[in-house]
PDB file of N, CA and C in Angstrom:
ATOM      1  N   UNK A   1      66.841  19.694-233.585  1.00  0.00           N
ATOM      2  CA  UNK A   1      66.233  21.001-233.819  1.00  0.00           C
ATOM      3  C   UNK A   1      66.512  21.401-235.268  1.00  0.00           C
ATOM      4  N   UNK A   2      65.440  21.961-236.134  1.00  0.00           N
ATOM      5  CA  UNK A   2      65.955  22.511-237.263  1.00  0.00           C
ATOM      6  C   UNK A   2      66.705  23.469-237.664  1.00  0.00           C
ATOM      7  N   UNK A   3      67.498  23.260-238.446  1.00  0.00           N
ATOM      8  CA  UNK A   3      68.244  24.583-238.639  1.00  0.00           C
ATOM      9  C   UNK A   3      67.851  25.778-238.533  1.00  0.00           C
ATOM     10  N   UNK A   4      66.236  25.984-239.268  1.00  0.00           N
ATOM     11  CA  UNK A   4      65.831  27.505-239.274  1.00  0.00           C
ATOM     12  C   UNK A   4      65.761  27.927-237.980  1.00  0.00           C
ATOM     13  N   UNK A   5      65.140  27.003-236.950  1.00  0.00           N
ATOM     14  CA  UNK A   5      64.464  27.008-235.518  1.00  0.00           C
ATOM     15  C   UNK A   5      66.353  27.449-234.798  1.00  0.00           C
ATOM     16  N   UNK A   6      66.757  26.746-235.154  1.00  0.00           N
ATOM     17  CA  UNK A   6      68.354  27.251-234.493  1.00  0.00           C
ATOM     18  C   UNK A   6      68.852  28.787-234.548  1.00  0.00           C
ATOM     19  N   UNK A   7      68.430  29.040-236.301  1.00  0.00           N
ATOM     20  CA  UNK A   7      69.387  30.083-236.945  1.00  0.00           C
ATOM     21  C   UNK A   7      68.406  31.549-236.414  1.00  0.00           C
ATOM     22  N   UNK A   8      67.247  30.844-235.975  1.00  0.00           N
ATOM     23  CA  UNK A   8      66.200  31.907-235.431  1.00  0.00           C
ATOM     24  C   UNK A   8      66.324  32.155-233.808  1.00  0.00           C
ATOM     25  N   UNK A   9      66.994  31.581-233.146  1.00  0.00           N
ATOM     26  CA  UNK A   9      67.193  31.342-231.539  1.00  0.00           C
ATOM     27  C   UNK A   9      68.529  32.398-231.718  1.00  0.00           C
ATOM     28  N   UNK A  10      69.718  32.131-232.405  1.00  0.00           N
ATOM     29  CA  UNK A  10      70.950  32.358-232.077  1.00  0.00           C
ATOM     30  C   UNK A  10      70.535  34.160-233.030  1.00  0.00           C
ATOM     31  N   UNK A  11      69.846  34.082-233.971  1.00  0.00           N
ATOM     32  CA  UNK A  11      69.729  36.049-234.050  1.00  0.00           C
ATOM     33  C   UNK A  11      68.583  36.284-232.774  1.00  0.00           C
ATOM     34  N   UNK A  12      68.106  35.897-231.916  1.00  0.00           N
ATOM     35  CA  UNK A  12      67.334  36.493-230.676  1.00  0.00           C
ATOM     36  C   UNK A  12      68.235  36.360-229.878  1.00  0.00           C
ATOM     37  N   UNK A  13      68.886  35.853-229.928  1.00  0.00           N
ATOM     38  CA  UNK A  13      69.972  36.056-228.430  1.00  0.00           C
ATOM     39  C   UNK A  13      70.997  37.056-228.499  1.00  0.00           C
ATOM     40  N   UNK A  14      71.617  37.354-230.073  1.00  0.00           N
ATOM     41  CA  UNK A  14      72.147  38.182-230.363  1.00  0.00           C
ATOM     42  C   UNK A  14      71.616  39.555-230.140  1.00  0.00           C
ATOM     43  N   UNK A  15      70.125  39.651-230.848  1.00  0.00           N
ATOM     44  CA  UNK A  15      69.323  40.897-230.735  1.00  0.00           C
ATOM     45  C   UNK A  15      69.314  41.493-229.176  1.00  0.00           C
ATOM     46  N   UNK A  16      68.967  40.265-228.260  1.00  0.00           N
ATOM     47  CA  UNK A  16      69.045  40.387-226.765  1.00  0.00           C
ATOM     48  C   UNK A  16      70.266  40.869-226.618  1.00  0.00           C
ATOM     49  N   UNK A  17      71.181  40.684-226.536  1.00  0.00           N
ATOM     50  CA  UNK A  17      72.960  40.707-226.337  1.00  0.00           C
ATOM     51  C   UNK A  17      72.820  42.568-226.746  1.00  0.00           C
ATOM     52  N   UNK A  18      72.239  42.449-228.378  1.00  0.00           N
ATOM     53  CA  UNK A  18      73.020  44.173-228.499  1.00  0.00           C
ATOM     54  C   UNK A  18      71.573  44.997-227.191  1.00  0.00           C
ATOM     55  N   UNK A  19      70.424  44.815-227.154  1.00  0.00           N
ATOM     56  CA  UNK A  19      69.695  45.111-226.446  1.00  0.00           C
ATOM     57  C   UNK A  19      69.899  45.481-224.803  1.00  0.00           C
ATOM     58  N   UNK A  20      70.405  44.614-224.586  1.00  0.00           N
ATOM     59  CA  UNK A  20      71.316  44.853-222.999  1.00  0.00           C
ATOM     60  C   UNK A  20      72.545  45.751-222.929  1.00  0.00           C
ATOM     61  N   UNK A  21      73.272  46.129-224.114  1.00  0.00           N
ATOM     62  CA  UNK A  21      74.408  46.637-223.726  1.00  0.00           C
ATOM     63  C   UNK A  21      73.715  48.223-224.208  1.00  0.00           C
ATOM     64  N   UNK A  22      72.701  48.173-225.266  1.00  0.00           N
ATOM     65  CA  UNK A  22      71.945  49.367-225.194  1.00  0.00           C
ATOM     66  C   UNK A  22      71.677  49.993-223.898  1.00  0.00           C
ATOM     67  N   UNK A  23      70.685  49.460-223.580  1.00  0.00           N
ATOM     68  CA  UNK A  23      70.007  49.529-222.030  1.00  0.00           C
ATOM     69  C   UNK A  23      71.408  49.904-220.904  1.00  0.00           C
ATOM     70  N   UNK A  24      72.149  49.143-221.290  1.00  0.00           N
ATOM     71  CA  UNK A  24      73.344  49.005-219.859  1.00  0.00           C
ATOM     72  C   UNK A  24      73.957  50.360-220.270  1.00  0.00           C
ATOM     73  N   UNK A  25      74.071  51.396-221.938  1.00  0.00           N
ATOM     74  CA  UNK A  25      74.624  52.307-221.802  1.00  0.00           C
ATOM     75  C   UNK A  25      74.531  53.239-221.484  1.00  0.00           C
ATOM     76  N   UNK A  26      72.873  53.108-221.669  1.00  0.00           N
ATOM     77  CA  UNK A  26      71.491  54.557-221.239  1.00  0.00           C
ATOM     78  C   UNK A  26      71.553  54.185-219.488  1.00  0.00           C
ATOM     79  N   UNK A  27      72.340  53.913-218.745  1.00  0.00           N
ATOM     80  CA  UNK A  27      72.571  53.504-217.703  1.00  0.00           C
ATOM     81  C   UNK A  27      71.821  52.648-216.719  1.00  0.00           C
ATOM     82  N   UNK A  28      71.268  51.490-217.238  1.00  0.00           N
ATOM     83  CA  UNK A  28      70.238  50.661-216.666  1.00  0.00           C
ATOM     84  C   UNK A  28      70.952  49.626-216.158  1.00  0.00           C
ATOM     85  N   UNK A  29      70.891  48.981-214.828  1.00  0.00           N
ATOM     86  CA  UNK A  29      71.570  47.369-214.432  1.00  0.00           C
ATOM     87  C   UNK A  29      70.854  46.509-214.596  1.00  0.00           C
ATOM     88  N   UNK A  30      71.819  45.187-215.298  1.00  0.00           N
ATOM     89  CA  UNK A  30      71.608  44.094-215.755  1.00  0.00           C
ATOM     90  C   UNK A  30      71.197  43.186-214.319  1.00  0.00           C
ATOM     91  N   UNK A  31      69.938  42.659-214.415  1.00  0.00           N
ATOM     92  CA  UNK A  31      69.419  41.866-213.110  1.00  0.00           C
ATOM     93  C   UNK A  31      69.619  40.415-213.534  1.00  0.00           C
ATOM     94  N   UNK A  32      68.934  40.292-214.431  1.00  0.00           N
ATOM     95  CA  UNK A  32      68.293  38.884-215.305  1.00  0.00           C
ATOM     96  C   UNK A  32      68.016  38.693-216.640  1.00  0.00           C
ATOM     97  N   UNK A  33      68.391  37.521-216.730  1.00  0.00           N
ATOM     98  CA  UNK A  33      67.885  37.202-218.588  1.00  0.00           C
ATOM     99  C   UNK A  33      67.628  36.186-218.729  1.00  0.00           C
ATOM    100  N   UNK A  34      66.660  35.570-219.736  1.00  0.00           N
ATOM    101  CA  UNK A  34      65.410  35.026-220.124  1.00  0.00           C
ATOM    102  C   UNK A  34      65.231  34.040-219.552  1.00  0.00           C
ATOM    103  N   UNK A  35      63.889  34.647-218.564  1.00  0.00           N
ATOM    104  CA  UNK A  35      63.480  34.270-217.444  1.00  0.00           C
ATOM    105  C   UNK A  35      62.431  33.345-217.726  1.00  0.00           C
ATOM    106  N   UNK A  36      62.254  32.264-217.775  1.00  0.00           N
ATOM    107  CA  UNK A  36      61.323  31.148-218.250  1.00  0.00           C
ATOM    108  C   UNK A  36      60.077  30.592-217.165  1.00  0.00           C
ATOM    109  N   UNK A  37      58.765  30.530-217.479  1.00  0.00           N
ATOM    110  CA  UNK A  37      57.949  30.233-216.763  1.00  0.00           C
ATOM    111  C   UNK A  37      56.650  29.056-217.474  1.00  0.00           C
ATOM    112  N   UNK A  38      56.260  28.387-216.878  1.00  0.00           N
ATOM    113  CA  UNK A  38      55.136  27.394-217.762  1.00  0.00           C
ATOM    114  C   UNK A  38      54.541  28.488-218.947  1.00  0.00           C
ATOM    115  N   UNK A  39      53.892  29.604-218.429  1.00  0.00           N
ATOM    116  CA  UNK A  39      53.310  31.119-219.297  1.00  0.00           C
ATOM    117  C   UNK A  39      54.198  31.647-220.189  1.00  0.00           C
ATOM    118  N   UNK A  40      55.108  31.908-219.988  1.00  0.00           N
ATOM    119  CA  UNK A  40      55.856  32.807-220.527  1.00  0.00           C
ATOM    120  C   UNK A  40      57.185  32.849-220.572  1.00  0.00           C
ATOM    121  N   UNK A  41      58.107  34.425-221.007  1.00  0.00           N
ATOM    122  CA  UNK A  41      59.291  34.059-220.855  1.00  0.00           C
ATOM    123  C   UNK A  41      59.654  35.590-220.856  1.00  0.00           C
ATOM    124  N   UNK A  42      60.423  36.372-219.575  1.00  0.00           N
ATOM    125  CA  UNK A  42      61.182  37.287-219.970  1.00  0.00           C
ATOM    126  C   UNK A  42      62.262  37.537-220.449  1.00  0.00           C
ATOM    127  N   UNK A  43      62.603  38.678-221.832  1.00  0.00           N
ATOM    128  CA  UNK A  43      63.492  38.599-222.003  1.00  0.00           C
ATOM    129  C   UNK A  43      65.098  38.981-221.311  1.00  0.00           C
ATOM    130  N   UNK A  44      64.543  40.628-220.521  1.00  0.00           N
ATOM    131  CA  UNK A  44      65.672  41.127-219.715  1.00  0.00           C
ATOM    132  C   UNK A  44      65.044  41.529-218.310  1.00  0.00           C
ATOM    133  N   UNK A  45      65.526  41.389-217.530  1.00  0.00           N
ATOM    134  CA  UNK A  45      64.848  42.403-216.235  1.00  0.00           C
ATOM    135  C   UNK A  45      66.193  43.131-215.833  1.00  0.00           C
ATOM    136  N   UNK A  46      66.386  44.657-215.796  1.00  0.00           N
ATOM    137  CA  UNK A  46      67.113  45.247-215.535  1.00  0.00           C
ATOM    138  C   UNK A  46      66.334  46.169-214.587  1.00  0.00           C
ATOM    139  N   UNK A  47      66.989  47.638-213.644  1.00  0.00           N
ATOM    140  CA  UNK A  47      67.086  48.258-212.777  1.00  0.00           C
ATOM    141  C   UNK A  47      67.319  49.633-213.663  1.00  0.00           C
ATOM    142  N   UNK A  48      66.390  50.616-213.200  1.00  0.00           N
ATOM    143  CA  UNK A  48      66.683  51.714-213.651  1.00  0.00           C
ATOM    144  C   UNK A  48      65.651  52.402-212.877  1.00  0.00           C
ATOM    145  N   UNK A  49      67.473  53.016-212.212  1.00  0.00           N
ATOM    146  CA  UNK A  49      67.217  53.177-210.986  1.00  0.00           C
ATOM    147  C   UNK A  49      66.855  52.536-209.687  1.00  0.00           C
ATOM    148  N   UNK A  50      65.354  53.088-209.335  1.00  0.00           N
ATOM    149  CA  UNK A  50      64.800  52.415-208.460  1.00  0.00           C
ATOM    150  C   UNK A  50      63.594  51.926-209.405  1.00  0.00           C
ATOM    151  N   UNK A  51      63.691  51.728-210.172  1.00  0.00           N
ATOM    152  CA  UNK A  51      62.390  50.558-210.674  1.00  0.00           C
ATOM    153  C   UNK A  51      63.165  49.736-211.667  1.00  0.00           C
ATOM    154  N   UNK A  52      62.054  48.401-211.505  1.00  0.00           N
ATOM    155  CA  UNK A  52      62.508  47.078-211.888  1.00  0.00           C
ATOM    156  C   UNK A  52      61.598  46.741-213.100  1.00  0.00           C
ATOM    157  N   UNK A  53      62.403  46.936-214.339  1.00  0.00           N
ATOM    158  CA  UNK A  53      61.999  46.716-215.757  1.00  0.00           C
ATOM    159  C   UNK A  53      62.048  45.384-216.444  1.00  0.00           C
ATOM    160  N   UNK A  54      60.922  45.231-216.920  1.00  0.00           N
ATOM    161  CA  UNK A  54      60.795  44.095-217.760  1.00  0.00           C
ATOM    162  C   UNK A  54      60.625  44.225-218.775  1.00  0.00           C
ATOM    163  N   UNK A  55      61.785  44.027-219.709  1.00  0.00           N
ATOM    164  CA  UNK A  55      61.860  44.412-220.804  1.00  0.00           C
ATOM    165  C   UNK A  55      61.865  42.871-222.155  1.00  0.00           C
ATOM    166  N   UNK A  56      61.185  43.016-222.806  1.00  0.00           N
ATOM    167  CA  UNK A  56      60.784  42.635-224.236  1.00  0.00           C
ATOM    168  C   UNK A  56      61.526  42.744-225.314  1.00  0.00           C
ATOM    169  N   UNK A  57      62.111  42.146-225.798  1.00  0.00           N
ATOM    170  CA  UNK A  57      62.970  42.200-227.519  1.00  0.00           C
ATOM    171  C   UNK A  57      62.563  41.767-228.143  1.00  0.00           C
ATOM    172  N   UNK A  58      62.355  42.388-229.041  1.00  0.00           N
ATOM    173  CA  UNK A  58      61.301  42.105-230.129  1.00  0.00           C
ATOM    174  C   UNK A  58      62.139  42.494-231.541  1.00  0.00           C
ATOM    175  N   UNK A  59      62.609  41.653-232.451  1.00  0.00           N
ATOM    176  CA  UNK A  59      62.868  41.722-233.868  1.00  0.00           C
ATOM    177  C   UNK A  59      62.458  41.725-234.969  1.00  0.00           C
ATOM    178  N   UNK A  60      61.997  42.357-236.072  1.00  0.00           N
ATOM    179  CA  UNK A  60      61.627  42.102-237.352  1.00  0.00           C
ATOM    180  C   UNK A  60      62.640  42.489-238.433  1.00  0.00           C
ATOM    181  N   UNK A  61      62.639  41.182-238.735  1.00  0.00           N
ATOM    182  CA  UNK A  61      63.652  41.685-240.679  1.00  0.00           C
ATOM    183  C   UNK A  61      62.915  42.324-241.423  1.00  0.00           C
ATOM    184  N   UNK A  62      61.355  42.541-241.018  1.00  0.00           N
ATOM    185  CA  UNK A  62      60.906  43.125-242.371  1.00  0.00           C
ATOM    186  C   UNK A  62      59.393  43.715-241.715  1.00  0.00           C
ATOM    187  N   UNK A  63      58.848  44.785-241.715  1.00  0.00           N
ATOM    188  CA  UNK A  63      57.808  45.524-241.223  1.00  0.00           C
ATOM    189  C   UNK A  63      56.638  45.297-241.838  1.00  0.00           C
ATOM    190  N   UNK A  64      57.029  44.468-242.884  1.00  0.00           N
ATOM    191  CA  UNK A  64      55.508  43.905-243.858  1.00  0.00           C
ATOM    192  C   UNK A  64      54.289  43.699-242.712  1.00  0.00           C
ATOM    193  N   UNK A  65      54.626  43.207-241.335  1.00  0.00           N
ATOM    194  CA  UNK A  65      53.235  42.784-240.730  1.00  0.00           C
ATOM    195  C   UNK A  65      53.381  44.060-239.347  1.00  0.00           C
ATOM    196  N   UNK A  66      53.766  45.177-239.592  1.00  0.00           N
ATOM    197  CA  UNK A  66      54.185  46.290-238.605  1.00  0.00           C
ATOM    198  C   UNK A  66      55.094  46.459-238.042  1.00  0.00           C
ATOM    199  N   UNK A  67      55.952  46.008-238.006  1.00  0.00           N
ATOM    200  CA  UNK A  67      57.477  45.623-237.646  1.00  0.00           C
ATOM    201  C   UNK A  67      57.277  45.416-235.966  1.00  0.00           C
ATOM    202  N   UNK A  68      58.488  45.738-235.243  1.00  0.00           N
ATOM    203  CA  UNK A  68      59.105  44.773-234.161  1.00  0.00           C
ATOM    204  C   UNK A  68      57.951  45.219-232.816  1.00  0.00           C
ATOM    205  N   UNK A  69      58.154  46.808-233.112  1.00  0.00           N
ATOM    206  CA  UNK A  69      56.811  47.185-232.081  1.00  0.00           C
ATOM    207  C   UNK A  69      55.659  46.693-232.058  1.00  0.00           C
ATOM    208  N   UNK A  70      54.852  46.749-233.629  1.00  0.00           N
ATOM    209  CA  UNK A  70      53.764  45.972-233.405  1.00  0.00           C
ATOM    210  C   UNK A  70      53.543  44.841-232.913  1.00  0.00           C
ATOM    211  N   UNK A  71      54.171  43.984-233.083  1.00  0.00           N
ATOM    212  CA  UNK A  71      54.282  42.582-232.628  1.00  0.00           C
ATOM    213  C   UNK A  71      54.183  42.547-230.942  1.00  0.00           C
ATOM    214  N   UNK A  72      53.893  43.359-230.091  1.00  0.00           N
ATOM    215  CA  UNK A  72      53.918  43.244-228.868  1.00  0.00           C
ATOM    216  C   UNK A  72      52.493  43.184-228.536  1.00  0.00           C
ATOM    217  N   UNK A  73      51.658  42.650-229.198  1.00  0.00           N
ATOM    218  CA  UNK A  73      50.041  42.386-228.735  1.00  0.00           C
ATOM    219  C   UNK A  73      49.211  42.087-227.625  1.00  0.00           C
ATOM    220  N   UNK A  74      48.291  41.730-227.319  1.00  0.00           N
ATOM    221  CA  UNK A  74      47.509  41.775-226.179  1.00  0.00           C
ATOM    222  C   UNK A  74      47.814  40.419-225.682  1.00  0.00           C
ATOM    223  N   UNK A  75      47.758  39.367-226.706  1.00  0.00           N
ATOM    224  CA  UNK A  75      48.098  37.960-226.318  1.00  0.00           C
ATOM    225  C   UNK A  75      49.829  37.806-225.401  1.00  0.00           C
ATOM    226  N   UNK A  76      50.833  38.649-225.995  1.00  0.00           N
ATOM    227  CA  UNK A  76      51.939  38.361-225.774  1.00  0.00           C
ATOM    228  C   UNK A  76      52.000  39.591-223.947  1.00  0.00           C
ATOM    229  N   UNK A  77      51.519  40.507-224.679  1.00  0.00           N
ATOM    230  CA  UNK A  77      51.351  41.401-223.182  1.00  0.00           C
ATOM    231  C   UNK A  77      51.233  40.496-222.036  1.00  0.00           C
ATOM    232  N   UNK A  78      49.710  39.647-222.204  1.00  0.00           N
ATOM    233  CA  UNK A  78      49.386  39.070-220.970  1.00  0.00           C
ATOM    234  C   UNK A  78      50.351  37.559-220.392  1.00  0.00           C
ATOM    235  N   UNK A  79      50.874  37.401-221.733  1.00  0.00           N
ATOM    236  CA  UNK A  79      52.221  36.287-221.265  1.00  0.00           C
ATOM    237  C   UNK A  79      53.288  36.759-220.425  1.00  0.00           C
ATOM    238  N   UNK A  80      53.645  38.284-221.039  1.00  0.00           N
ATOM    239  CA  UNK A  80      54.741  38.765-219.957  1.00  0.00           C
ATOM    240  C   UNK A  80      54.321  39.049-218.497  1.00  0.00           C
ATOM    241  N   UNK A  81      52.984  39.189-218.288  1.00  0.00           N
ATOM    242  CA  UNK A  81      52.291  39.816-217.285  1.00  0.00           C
ATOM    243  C   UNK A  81      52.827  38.517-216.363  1.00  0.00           C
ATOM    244  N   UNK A  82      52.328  37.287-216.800  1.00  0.00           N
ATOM    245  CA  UNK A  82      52.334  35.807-215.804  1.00  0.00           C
ATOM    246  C   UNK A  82      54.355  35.788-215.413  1.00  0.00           C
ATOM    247  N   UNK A  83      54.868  35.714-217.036  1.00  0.00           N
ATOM    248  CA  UNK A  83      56.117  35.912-216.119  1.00  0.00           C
ATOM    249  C   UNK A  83      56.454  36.610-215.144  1.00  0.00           C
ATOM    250  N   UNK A  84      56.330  37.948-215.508  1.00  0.00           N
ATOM    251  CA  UNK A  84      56.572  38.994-213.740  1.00  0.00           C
ATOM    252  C   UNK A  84      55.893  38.802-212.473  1.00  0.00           C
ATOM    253  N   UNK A  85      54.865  38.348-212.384  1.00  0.00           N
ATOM    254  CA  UNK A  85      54.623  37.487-211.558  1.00  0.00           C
ATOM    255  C   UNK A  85      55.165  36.228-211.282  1.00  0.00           C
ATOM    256  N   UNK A  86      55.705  35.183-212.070  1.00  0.00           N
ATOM    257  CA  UNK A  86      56.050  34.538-211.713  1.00  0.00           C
ATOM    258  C   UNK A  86      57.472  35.034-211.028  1.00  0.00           C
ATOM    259  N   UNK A  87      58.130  35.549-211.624  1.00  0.00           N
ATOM    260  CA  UNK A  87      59.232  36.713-211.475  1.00  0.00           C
ATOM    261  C   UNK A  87      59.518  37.171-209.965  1.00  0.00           C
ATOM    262  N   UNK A  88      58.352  37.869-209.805  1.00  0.00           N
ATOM    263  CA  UNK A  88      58.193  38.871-208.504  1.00  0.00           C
ATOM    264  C   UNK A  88      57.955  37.714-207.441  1.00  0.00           C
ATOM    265  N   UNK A  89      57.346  36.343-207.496  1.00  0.00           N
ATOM    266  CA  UNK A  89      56.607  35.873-206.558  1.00  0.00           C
ATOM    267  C   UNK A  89      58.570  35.004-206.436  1.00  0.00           C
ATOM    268  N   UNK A  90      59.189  34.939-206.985  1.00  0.00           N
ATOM    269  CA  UNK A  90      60.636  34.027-206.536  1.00  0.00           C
ATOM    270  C   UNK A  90      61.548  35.331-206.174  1.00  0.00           C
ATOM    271  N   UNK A  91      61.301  36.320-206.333  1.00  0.00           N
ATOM    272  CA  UNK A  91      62.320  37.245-205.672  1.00  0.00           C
ATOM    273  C   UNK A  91      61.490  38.838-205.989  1.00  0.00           C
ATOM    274  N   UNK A  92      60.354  38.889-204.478  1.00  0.00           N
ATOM    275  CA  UNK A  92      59.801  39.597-204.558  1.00  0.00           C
ATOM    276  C   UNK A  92      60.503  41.331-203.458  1.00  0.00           C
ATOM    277  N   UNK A  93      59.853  41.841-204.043  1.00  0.00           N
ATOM    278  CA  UNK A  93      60.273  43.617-204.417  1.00  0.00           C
ATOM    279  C   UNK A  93      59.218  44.352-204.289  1.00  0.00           C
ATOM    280  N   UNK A  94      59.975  45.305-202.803  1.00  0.00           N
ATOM    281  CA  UNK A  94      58.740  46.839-203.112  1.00  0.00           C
ATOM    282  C   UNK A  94      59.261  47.836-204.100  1.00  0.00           C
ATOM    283  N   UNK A  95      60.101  47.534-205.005  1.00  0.00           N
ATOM    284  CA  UNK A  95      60.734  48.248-206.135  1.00  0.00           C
ATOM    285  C   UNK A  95      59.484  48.207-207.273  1.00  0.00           C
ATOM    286  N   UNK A  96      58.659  49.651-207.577  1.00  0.00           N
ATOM    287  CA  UNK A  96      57.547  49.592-208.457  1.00  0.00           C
ATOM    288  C   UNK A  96      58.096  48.527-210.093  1.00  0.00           C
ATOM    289  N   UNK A  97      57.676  48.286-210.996  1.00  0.00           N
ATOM    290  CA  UNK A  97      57.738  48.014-212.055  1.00  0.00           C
ATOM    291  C   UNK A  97      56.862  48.751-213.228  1.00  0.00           C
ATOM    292  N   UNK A  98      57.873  48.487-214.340  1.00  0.00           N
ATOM    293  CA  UNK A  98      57.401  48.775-215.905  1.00  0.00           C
ATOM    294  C   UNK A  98      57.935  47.499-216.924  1.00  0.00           C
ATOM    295  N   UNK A  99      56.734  48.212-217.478  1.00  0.00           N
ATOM    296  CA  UNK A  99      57.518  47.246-218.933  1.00  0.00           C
ATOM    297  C   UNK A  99      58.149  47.893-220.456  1.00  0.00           C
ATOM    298  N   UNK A 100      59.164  47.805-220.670  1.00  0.00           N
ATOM    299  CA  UNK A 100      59.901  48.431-222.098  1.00  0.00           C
ATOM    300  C   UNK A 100      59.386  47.803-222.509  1.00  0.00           C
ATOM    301  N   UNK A 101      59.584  47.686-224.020  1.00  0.00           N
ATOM    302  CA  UNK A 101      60.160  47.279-224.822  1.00  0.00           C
ATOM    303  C   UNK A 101      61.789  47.894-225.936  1.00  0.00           C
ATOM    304  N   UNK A 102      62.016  46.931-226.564  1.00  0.00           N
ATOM    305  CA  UNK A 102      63.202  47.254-227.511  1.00  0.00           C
ATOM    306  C   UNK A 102      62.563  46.598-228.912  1.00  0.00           C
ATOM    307  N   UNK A 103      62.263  47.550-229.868  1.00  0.00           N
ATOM    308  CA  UNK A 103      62.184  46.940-230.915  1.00  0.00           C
ATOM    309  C   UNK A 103      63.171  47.158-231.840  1.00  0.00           C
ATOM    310  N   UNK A 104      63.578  46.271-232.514  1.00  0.00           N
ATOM    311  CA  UNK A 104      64.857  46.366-233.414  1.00  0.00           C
ATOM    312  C   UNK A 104      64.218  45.959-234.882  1.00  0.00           C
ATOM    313  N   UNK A 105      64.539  46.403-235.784  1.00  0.00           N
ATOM    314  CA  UNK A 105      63.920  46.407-237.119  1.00  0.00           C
ATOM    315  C   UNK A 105      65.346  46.230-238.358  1.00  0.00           C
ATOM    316  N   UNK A 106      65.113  45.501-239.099  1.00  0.00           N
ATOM    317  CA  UNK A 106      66.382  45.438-240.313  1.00  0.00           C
ATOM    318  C   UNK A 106      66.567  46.879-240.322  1.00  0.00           C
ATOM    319  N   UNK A 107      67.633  47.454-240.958  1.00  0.00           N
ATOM    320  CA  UNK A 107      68.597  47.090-240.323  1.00  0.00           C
ATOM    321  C   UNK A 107      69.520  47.166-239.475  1.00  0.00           C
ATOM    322  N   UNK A 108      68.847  46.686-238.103  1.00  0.00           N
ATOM    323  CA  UNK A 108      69.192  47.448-236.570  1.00  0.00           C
ATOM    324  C   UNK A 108      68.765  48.630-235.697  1.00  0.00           C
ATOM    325  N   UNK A 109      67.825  48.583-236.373  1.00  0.00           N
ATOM    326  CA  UNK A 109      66.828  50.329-235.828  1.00  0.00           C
ATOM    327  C   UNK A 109      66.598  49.860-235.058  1.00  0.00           C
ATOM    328  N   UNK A 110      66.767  50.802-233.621  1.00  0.00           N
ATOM    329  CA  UNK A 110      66.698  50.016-231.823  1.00  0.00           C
ATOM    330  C   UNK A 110      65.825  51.410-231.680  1.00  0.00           C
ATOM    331  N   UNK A 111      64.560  50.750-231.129  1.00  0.00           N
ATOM    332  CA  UNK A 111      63.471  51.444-230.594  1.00  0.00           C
ATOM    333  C   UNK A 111      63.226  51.487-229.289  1.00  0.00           C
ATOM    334  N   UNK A 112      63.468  51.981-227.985  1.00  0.00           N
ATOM    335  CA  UNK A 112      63.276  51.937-226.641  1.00  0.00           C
ATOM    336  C   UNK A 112      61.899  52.491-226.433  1.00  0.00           C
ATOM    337  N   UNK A 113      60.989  51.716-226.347  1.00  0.00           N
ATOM    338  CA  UNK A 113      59.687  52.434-225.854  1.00  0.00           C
ATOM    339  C   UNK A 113      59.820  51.775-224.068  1.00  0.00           C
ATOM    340  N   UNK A 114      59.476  53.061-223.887  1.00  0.00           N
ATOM    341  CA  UNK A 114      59.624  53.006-222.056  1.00  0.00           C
ATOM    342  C   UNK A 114      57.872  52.613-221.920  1.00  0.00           C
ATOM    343  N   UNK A 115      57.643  52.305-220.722  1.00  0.00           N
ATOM    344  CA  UNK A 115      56.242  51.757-220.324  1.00  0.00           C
ATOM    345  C   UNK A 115      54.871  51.578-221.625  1.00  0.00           C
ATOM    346  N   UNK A 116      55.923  50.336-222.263  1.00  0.00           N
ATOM    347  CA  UNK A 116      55.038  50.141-223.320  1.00  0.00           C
ATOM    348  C   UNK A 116      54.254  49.456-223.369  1.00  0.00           C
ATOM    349  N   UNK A 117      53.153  49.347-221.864  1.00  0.00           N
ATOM    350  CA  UNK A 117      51.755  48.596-221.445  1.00  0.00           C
ATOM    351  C   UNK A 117      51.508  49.086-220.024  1.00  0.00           C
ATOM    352  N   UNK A 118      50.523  49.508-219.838  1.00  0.00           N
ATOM    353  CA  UNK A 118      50.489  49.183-218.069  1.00  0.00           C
ATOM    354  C   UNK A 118      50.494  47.569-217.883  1.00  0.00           C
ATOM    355  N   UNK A 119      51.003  47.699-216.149  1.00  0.00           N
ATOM    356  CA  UNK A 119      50.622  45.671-215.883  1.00  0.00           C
ATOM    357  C   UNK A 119      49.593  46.029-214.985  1.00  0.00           C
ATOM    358  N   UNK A 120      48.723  46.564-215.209  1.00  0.00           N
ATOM    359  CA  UNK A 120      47.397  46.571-214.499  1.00  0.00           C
ATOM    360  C   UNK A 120      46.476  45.091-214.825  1.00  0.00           C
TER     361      UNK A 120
END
């Protein structure tokens, strides 16, 4: 694996890491993490409350192309969509769902957008 491809895995896992203990302080439970499917890949599924969140981390060092929020597009939307399904169909739930996101921006600006798509 290349270094960059490495040095780019180990700051997303980190970003994930401060992202969860965010989430876990605003009082959300930790269910799952990065949930892998042929489609897609979630990053966190936590509990808040009674609904079951699928949440997105999303990083940018630099906002030149809209920073961390923008980056959550229609293409990537419908990838998370197949994971939660894939998700829901291995450990399925009458617990409604949403989807966050967390965008984090240099340097460390943590953005919680709550139901930042319908999964219609």
């Amino acid at each position: 694996m290349p270094v960059e491809h490495s040095n780019k895995r180990a700051i997303g896992a980190k970003q994930e890491q401060a992202a969860r203990h965010y989430l876990e302080a605003q009082g959300l439970r930790f269910v799952a993490a990065n949930v892998r499917c042929r489609r897609g890949e979630l990053d966190l599924v936590m509990r808040d409350g009674d609904i079951l969140v699928f949440v997105e981390v999303r990083y940018r060092a630099s906002d030149r192309f809209g920073g961390a929020a923008a980056s959550v597009d229609r293409r990537k939307q419908t990838r998370l969509l197949a994971a939660a399904g894939y998700y829901l169909s291995r450990h399925p739930t009458d617990l409604p769902c949403r989807f966050d996101v967390i965008a984090i921006d240099a340097p460390g600006r943590m953005q919680w957008i709550r139901q930042a798509f319908d999964g219609d």
